[in-house]
C-alpha atoms as a PDB file:
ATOM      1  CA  UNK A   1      73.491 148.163  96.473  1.00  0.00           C
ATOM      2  CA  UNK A   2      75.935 150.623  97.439  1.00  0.00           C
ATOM      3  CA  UNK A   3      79.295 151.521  94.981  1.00  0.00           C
ATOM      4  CA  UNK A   4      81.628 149.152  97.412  1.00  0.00           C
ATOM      5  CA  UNK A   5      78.457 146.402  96.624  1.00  0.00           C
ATOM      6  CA  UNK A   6      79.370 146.864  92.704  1.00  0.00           C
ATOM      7  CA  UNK A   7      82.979 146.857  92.975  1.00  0.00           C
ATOM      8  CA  UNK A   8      82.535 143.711  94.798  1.00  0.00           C
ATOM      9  CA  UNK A   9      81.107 141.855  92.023  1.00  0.00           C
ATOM     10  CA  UNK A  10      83.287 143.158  89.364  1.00  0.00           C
ATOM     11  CA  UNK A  11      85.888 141.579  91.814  1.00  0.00           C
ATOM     12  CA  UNK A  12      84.553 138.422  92.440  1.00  0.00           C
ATOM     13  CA  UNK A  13      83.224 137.946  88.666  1.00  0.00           C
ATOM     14  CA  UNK A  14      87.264 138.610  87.871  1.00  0.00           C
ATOM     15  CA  UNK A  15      88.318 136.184  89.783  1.00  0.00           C
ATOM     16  CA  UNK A  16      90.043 138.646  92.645  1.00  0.00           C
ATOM     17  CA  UNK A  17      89.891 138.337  96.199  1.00  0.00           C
ATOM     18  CA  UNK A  18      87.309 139.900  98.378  1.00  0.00           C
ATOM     19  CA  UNK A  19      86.952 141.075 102.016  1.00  0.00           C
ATOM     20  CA  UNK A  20      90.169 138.921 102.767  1.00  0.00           C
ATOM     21  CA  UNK A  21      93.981 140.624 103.578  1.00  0.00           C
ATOM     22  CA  UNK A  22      95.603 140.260 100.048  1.00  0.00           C
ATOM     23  CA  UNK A  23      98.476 142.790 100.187  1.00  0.00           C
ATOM     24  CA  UNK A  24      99.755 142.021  96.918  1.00  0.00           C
ATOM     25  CA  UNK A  25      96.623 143.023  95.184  1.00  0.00           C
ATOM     26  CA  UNK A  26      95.938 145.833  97.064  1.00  0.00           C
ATOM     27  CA  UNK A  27      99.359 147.028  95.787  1.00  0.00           C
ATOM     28  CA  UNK A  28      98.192 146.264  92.852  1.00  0.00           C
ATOM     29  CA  UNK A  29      95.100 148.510  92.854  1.00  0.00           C
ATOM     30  CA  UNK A  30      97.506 151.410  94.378  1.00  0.00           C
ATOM     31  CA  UNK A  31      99.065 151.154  91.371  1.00  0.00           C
ATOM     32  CA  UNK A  32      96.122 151.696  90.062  1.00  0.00           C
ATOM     33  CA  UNK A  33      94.668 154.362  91.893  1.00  0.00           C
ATOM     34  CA  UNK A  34      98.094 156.562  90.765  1.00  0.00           C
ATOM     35  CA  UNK A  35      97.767 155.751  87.321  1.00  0.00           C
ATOM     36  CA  UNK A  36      93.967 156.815  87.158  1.00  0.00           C
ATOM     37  CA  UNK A  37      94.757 160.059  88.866  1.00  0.00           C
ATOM     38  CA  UNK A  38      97.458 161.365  86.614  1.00  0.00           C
ATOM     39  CA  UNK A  39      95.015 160.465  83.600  1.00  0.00           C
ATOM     40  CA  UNK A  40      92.663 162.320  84.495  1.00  0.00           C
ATOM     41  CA  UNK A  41      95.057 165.312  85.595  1.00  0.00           C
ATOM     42  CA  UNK A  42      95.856 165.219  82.115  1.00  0.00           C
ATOM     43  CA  UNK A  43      92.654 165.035  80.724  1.00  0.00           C
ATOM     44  CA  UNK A  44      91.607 168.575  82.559  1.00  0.00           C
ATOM     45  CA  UNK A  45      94.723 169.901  81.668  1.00  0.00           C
ATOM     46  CA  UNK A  46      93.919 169.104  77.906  1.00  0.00           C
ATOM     47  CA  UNK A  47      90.589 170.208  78.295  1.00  0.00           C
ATOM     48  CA  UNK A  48      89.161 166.704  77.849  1.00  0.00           C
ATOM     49  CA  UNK A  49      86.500 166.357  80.424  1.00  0.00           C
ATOM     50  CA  UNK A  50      84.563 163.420  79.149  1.00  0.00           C
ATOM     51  CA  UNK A  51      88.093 161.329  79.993  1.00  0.00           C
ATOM     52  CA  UNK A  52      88.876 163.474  82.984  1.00  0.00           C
ATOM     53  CA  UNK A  53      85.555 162.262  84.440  1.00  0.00           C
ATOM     54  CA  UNK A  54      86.158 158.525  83.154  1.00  0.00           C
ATOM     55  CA  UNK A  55      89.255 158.707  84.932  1.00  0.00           C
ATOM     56  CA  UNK A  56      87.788 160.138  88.296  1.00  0.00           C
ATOM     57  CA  UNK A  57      85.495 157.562  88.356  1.00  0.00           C
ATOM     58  CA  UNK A  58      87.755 154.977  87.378  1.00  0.00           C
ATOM     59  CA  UNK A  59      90.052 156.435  90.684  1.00  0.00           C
ATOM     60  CA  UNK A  60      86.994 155.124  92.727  1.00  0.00           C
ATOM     61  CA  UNK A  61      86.374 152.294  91.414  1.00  0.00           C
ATOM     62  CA  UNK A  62      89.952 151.180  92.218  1.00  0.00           C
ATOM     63  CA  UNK A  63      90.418 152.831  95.832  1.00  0.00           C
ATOM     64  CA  UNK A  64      87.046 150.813  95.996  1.00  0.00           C
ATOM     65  CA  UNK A  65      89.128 147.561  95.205  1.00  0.00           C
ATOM     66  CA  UNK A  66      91.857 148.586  97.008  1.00  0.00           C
ATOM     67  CA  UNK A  67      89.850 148.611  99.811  1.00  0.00           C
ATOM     68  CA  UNK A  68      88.134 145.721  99.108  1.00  0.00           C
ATOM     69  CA  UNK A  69      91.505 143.931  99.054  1.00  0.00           C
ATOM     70  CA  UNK A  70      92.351 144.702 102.678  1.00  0.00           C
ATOM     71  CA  UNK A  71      89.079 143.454 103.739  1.00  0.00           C
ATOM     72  CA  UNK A  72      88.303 147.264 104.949  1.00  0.00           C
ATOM     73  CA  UNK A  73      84.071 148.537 104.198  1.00  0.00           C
ATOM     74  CA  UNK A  74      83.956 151.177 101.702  1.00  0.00           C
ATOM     75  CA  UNK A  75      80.841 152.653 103.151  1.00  0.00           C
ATOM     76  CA  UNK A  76      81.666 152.296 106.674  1.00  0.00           C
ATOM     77  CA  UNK A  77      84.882 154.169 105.855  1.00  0.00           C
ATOM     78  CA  UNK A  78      83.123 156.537 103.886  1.00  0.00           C
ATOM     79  CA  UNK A  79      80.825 157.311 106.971  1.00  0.00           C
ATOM     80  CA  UNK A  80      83.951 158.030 108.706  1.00  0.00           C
ATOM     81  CA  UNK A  81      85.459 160.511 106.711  1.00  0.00           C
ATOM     82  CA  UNK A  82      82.431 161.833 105.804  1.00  0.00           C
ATOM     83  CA  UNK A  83      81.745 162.714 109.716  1.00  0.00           C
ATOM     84  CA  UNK A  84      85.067 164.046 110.032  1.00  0.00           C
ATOM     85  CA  UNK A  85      84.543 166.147 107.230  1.00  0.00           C
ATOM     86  CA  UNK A  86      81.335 167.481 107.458  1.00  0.00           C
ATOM     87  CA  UNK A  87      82.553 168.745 111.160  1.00  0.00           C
ATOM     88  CA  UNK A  88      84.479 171.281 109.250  1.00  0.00           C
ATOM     89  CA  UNK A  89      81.376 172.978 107.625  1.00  0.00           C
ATOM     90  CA  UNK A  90      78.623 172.110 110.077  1.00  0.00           C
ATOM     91  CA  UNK A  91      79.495 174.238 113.140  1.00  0.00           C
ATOM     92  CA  UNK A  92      80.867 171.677 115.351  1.00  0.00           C
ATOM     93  CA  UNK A  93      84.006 173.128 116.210  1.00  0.00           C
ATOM     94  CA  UNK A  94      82.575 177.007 115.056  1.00  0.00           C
ATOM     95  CA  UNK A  95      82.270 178.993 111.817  1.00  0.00           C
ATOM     96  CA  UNK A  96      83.894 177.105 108.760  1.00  0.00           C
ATOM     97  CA  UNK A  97      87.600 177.811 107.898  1.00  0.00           C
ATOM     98  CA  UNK A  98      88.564 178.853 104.996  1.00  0.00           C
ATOM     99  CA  UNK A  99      92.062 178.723 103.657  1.00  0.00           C
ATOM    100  CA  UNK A 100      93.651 181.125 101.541  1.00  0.00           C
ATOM    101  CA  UNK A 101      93.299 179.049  98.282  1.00  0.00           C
ATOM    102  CA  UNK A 102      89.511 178.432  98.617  1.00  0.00           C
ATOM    103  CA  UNK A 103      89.558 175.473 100.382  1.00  0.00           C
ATOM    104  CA  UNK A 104      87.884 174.430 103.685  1.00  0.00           C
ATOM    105  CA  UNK A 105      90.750 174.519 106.365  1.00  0.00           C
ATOM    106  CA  UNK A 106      90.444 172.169 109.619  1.00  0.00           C
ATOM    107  CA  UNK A 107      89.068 174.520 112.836  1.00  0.00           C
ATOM    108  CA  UNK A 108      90.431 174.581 115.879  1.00  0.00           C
ATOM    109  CA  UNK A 109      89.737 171.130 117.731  1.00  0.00           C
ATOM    110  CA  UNK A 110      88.808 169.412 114.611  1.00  0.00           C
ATOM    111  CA  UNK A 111      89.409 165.787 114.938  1.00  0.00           C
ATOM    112  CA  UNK A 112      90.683 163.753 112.205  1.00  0.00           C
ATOM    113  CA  UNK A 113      89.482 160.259 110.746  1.00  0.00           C
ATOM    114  CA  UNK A 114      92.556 157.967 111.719  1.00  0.00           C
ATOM    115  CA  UNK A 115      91.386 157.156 114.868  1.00  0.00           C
ATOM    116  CA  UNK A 116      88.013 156.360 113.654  1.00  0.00           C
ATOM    117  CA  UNK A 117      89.698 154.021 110.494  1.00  0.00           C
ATOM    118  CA  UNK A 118      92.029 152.378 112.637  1.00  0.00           C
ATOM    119  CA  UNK A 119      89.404 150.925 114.606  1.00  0.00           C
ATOM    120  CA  UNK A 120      87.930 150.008 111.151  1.00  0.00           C
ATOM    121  CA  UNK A 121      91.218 148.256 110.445  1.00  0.00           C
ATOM    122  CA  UNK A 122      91.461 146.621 113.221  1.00  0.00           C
ATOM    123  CA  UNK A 123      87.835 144.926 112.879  1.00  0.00           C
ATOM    124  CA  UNK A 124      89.220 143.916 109.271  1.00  0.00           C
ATOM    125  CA  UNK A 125      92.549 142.251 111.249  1.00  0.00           C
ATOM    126  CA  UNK A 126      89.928 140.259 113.719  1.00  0.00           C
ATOM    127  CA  UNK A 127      87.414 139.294 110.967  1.00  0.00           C
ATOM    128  CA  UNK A 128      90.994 137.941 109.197  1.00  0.00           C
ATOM    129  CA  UNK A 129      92.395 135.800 112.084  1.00  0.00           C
ATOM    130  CA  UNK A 130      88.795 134.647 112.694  1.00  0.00           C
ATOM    131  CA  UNK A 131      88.298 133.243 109.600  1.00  0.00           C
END
């Protein structure tokens, strides 16, 4: 089982549709996915890290359903970004980057995931009309 796998099943067990274009839910879990982030920006900034972490998990869980709702693979989107990513740090496109505020910068020639996720997307549209 994989954390897409669970979010499935919460899903189907509440009634929600799965693997299927559903705009209107998937606005739905934007919604969410806003709301979950500013409570847990809160959280840190009140020092209260047991609900800063139940809120950063609860932002997966409903990207997860977000995704879900536009019939898009977590994981398989997760592998791309993850590729994408770790070419930043792995010596792909040279030494890592580092930006002036600590975080890893994109290298020259670094390519990013869009490319990659719109071919993900457009499996999802073919997998819709097909069914």
């Amino acid at each position: 089982m994989s954390y897409g796998d669970d979010q499935t099943l919460f899903m189907r067990l509440g009634r929600q549709t799965v693997n299927q274009w559903n705009p209107e839910q998937a606005g739905r879990y934007m919604a969410h996915i806003e709301e979950e982030a500013r409570e847990s920006k809160e959280a840190w900034a009140e020092g209260d890290y047991v609900k800063s972490v139940d809120g950063a998990v609860d932002t997966i869980v409903v990207a997860l359903g977000f995704l879900r709702s536009l019939a898009i693979d977590p994981d398989k989107a997760w592998a791309v970004v993850l590729k994408a990513n770790m070419s930043k740090v792995d010596g792909t496109f040279g030494p890592t980057v580092w930006r002036q505020d600590g975080q890893i910068g994109k290298p020259d020639g670094f390519i990013p995931p869009e490319a990659e996720l719109q071919k993900l997307i457009a499996l999802s549209m073919e997998k819709i009309k097909d069914a």
